[in-house]
C-alpha atoms as a PDB file:
ATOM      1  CA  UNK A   1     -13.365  48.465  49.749  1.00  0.00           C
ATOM      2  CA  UNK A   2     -13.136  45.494  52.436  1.00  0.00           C
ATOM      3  CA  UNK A   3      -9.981  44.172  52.963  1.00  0.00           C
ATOM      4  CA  UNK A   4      -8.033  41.042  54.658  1.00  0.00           C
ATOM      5  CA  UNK A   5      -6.267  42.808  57.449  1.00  0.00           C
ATOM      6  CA  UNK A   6      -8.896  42.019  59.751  1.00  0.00           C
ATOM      7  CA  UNK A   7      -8.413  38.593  59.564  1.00  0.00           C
ATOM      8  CA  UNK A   8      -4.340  38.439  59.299  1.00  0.00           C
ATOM      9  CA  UNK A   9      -2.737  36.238  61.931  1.00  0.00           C
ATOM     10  CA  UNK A  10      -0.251  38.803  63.932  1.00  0.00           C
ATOM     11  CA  UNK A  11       3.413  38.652  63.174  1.00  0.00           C
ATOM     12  CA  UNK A  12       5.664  36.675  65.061  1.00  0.00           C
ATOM     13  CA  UNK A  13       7.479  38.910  67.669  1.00  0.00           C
ATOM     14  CA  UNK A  14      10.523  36.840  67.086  1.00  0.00           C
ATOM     15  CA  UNK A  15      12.212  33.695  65.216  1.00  0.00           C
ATOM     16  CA  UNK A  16      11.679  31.447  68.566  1.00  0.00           C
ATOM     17  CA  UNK A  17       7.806  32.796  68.528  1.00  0.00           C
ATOM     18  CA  UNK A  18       7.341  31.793  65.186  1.00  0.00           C
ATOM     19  CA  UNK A  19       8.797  28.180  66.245  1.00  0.00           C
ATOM     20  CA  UNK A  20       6.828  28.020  69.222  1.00  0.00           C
ATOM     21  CA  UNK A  21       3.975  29.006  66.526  1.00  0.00           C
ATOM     22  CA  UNK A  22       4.895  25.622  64.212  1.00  0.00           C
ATOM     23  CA  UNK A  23       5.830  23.048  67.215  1.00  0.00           C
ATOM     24  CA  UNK A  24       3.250  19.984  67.155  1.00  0.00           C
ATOM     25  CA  UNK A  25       1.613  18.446  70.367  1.00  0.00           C
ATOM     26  CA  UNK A  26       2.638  14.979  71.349  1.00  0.00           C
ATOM     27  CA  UNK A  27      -0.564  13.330  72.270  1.00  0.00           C
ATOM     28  CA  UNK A  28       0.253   9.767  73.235  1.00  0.00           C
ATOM     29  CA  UNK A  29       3.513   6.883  71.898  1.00  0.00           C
ATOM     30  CA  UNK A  30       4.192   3.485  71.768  1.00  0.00           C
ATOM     31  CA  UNK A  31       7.147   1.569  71.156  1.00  0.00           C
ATOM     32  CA  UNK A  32       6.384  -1.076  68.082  1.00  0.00           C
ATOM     33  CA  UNK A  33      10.111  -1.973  67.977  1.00  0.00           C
ATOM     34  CA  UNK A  34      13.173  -2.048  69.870  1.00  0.00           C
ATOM     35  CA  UNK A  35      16.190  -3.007  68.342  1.00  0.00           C
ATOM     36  CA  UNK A  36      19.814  -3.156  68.926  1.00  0.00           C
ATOM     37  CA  UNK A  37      20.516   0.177  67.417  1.00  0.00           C
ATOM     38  CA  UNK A  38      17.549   1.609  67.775  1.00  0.00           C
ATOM     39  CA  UNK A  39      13.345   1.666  68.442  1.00  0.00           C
ATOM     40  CA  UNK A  40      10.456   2.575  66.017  1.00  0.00           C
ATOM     41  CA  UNK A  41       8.073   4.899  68.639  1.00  0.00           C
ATOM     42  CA  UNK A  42       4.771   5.753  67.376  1.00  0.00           C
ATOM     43  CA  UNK A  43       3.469   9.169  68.073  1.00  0.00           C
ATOM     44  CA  UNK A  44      -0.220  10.807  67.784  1.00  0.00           C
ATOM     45  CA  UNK A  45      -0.105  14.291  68.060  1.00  0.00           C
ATOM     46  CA  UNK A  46      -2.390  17.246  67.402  1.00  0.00           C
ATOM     47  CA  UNK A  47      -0.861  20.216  64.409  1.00  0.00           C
ATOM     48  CA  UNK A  48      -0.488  23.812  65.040  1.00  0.00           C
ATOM     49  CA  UNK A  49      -3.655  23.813  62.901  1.00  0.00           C
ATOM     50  CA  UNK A  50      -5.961  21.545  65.229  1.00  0.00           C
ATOM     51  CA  UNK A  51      -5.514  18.673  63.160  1.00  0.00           C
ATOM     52  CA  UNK A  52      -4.393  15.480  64.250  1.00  0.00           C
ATOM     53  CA  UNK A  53      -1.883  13.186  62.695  1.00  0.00           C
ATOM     54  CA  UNK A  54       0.610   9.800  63.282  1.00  0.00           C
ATOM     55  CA  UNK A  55       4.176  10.376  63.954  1.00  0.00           C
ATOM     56  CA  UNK A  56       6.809   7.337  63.343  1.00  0.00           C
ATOM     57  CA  UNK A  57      10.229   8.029  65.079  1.00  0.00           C
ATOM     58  CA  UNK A  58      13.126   6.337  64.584  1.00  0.00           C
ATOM     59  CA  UNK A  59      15.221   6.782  67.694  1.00  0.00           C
ATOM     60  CA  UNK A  60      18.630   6.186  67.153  1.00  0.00           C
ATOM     61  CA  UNK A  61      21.674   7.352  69.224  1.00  0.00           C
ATOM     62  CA  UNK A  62      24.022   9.550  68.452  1.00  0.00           C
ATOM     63  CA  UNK A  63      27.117   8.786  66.200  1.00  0.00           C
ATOM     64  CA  UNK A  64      30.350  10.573  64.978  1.00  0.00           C
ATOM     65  CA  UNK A  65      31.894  10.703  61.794  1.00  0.00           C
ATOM     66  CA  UNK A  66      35.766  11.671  60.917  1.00  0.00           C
ATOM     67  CA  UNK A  67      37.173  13.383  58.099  1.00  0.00           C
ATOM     68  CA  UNK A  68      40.878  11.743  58.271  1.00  0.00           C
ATOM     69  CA  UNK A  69      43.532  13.612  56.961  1.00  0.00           C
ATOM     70  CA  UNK A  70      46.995  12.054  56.598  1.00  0.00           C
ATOM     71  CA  UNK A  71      50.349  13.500  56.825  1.00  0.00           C
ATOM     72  CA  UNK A  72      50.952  12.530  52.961  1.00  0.00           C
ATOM     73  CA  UNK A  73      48.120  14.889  51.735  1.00  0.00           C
ATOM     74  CA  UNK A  74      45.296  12.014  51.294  1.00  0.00           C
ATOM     75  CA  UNK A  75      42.005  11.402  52.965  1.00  0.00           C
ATOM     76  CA  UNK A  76      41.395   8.414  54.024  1.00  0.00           C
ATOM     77  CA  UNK A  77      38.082   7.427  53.143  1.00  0.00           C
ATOM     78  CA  UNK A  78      36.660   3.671  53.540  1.00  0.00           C
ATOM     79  CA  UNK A  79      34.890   1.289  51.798  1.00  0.00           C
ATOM     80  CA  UNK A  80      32.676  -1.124  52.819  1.00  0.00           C
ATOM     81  CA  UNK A  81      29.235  -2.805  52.015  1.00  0.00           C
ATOM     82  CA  UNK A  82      26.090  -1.898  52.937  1.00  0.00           C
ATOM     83  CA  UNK A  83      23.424  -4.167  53.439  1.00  0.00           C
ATOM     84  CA  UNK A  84      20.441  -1.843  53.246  1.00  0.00           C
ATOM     85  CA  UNK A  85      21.329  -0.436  50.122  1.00  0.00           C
ATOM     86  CA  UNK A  86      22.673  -3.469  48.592  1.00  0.00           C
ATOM     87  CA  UNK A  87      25.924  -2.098  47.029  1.00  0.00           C
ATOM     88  CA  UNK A  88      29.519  -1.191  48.416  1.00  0.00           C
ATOM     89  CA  UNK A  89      30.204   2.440  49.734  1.00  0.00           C
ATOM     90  CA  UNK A  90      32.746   5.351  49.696  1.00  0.00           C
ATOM     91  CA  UNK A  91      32.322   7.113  53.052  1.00  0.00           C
ATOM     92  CA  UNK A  92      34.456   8.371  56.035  1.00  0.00           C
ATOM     93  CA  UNK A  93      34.809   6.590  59.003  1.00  0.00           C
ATOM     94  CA  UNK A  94      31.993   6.554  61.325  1.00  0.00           C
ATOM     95  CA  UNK A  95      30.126   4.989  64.508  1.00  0.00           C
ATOM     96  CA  UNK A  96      27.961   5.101  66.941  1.00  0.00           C
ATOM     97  CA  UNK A  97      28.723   7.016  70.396  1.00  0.00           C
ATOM     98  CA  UNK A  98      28.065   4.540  73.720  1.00  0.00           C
ATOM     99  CA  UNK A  99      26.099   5.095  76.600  1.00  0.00           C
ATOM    100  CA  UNK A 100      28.028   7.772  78.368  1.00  0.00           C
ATOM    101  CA  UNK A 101      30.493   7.922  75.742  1.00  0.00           C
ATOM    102  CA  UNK A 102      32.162  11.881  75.164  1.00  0.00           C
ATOM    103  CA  UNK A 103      31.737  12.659  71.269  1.00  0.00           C
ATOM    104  CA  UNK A 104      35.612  13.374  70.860  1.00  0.00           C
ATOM    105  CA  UNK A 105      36.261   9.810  72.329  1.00  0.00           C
ATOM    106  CA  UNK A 106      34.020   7.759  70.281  1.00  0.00           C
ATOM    107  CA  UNK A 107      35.802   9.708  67.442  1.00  0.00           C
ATOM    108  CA  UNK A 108      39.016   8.633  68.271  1.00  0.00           C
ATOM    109  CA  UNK A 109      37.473   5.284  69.346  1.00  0.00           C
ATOM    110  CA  UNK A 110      35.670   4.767  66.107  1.00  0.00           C
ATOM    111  CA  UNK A 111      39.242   5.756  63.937  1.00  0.00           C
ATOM    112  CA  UNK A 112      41.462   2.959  65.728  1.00  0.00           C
ATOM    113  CA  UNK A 113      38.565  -0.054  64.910  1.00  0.00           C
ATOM    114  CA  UNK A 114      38.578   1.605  61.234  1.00  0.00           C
ATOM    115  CA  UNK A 115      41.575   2.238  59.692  1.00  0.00           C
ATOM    116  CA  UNK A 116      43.949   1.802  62.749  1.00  0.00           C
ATOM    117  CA  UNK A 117      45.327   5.278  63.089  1.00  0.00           C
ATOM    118  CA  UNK A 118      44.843   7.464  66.711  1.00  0.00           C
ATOM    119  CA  UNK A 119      44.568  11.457  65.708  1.00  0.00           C
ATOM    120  CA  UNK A 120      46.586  13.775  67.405  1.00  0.00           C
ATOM    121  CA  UNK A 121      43.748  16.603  66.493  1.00  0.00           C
ATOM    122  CA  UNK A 122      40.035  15.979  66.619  1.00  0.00           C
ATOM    123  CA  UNK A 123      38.330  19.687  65.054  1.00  0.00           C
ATOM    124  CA  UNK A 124      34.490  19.806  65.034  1.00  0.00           C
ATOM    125  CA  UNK A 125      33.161  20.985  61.967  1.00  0.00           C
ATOM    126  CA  UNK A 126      29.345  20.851  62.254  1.00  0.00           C
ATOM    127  CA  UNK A 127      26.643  19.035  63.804  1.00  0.00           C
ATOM    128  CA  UNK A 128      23.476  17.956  61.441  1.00  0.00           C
ATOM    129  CA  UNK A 129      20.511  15.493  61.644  1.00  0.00           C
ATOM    130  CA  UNK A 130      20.702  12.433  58.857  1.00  0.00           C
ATOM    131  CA  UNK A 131      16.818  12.310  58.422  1.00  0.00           C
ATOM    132  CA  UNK A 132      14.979  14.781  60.928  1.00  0.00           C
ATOM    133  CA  UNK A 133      11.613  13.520  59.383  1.00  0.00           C
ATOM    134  CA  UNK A 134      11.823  10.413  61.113  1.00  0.00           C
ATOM    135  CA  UNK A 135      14.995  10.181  62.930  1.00  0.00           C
ATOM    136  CA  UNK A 136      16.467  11.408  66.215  1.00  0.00           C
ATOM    137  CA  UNK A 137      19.981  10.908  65.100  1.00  0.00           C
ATOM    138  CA  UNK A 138      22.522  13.484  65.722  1.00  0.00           C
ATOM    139  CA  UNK A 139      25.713  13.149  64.114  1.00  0.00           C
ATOM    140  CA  UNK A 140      28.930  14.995  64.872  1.00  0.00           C
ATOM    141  CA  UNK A 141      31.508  15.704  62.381  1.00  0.00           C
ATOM    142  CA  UNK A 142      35.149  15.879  62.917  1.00  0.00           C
ATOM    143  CA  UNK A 143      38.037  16.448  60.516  1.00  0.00           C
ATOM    144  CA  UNK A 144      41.190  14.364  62.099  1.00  0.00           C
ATOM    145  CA  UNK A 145      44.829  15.535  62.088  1.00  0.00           C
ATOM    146  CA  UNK A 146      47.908  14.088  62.888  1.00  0.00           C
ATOM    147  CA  UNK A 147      47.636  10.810  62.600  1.00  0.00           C
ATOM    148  CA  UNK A 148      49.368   7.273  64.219  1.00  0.00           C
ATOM    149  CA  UNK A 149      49.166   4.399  63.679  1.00  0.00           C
ATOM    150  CA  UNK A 150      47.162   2.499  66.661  1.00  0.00           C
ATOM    151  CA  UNK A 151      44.880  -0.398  65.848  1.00  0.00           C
ATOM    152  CA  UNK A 152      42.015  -1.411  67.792  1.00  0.00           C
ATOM    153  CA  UNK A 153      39.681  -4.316  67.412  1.00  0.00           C
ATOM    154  CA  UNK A 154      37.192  -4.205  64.730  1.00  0.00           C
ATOM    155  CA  UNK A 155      33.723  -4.958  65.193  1.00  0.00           C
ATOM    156  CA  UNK A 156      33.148  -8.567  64.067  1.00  0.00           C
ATOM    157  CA  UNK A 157      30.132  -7.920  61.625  1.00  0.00           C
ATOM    158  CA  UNK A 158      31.901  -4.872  59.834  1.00  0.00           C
ATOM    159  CA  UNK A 159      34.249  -5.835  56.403  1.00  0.00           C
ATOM    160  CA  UNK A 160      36.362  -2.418  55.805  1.00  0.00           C
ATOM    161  CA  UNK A 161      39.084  -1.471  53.061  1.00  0.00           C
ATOM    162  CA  UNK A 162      41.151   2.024  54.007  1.00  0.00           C
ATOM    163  CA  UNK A 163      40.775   3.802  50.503  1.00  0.00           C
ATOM    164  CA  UNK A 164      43.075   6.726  50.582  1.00  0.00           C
ATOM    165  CA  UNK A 165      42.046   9.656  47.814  1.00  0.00           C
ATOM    166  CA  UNK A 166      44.371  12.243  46.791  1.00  0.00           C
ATOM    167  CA  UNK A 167      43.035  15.928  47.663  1.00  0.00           C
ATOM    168  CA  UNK A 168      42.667  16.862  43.839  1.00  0.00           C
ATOM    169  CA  UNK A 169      40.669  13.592  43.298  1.00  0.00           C
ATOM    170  CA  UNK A 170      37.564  14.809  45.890  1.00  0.00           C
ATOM    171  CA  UNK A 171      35.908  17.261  43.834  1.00  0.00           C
ATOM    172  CA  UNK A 172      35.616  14.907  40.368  1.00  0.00           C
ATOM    173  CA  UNK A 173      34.646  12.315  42.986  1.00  0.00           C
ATOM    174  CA  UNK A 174      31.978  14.426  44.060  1.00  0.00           C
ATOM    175  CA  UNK A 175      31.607  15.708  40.587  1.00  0.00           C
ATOM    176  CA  UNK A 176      31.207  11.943  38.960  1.00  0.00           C
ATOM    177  CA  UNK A 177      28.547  11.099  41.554  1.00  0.00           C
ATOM    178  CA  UNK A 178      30.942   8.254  43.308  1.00  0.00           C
ATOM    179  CA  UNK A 179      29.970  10.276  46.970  1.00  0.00           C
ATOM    180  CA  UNK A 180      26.329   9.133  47.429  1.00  0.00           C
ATOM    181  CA  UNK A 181      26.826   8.884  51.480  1.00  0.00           C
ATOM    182  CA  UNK A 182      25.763  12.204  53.309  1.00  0.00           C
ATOM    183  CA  UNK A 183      27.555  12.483  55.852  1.00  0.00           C
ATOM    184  CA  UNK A 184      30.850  11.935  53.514  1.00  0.00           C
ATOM    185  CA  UNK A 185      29.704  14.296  50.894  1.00  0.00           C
ATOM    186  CA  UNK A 186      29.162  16.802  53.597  1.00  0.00           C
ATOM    187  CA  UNK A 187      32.237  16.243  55.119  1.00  0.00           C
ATOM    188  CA  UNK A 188      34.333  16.455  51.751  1.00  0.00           C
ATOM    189  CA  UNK A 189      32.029  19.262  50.278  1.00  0.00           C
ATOM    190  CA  UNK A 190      33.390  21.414  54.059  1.00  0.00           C
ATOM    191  CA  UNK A 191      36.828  20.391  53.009  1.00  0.00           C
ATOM    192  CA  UNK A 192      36.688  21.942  49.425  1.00  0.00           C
ATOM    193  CA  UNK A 193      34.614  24.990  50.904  1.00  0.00           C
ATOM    194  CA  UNK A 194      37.241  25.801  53.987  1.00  0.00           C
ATOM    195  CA  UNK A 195      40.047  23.686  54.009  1.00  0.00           C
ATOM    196  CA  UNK A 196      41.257  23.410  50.116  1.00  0.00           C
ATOM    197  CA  UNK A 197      44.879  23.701  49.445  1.00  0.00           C
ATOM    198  CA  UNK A 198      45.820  26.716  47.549  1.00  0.00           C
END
């Protein structure tokens, strides 16, 4: 009786083989945009398959984002509007990282301009890409410790209110659907997962 081995593709020897396998060929780019924050690049490039397709990459640089916790037991979340969206937002602090700019000191950069307070403690706690369909952003989450007071200046298009939430109020937050920002429902979801008090 005939069978299919014949025609099987071989096993991958290993997990980077079977990447290797997957990876697409960039063919040619443009840039159709450049902004301030970042550029649209259009890609052709040829599939593992043969086939070719369009790529459209939003390159964006890479930002940080802080989980903030204070001295009294709260996190200190902010809220703020968000134009894109068109509705105000429960996240944690966050910005962009500058040209040349270590992660760990855009973090503590980033906490002064948002709710005025320098951490004594930055802890990594992951790395994870927003939107790897389209975007090249990489953003690096902290949680912050020890906290003082120390204000810097705000950025002049940014409207932000410190909203401190008690640590038994972050899972019915998350629970009530009031956390619709990733990186802050990744962030608090870590904190419940590793960090809850007993």
């Amino acid at each position: 009786m005939p069978t299919n081995e014949g025609r099987r593709s071989p096993e991958p020897s290993s997990a980077a083989d079977c990447f290797m396998e997957n990876r697409e060929k960039k063919l040619s780019g443009s840039v159709a945009y450049r902004g301030k924050i970042l550029d649209l690049r259009i890609d052709k490039v040829e599939l593992p398959n043969g086939r070719k397709a369009v790529r459209e990459v939003v390159e964006h640089a890479p930002a940080v984002a802080m989980l903030p916790l204070s001295s009294s037991g709260q996190i200190l979340l902010i809220r703020q509007f968000r134009y894109a969206v068109g509705r105000e937002m429960l996240e944690i602090p966050a910005g962009l990282v500058e040209q040349g700019e270590p992660f760990e000191a855009a973090a503590r950069r980033e906490l002064q301009e948002e709710i005025g307070f320098y951490p004594d403690t930055l802890t990594e706690i992951g790395r994870m890409y927003n939107s790897p369909g389209f975007s090249t952003e990489l953003l690096v989450l902290y949680l912050a410790e020890g906290l003082c007071p120390s204000r810097l200046q705000p950025d002049d298009d940014e409207n932000i209110q410190v909203h401190p939430v008690a640590l038994e109020e972050i899972a019915p937050l998350l629970r009530r659907g009031d956390i619709v920002d990733g990186k802050t429902f990744t962030a608090l979801s870590w904190f419940l997962a590793f960090r809850r008090p007993s």
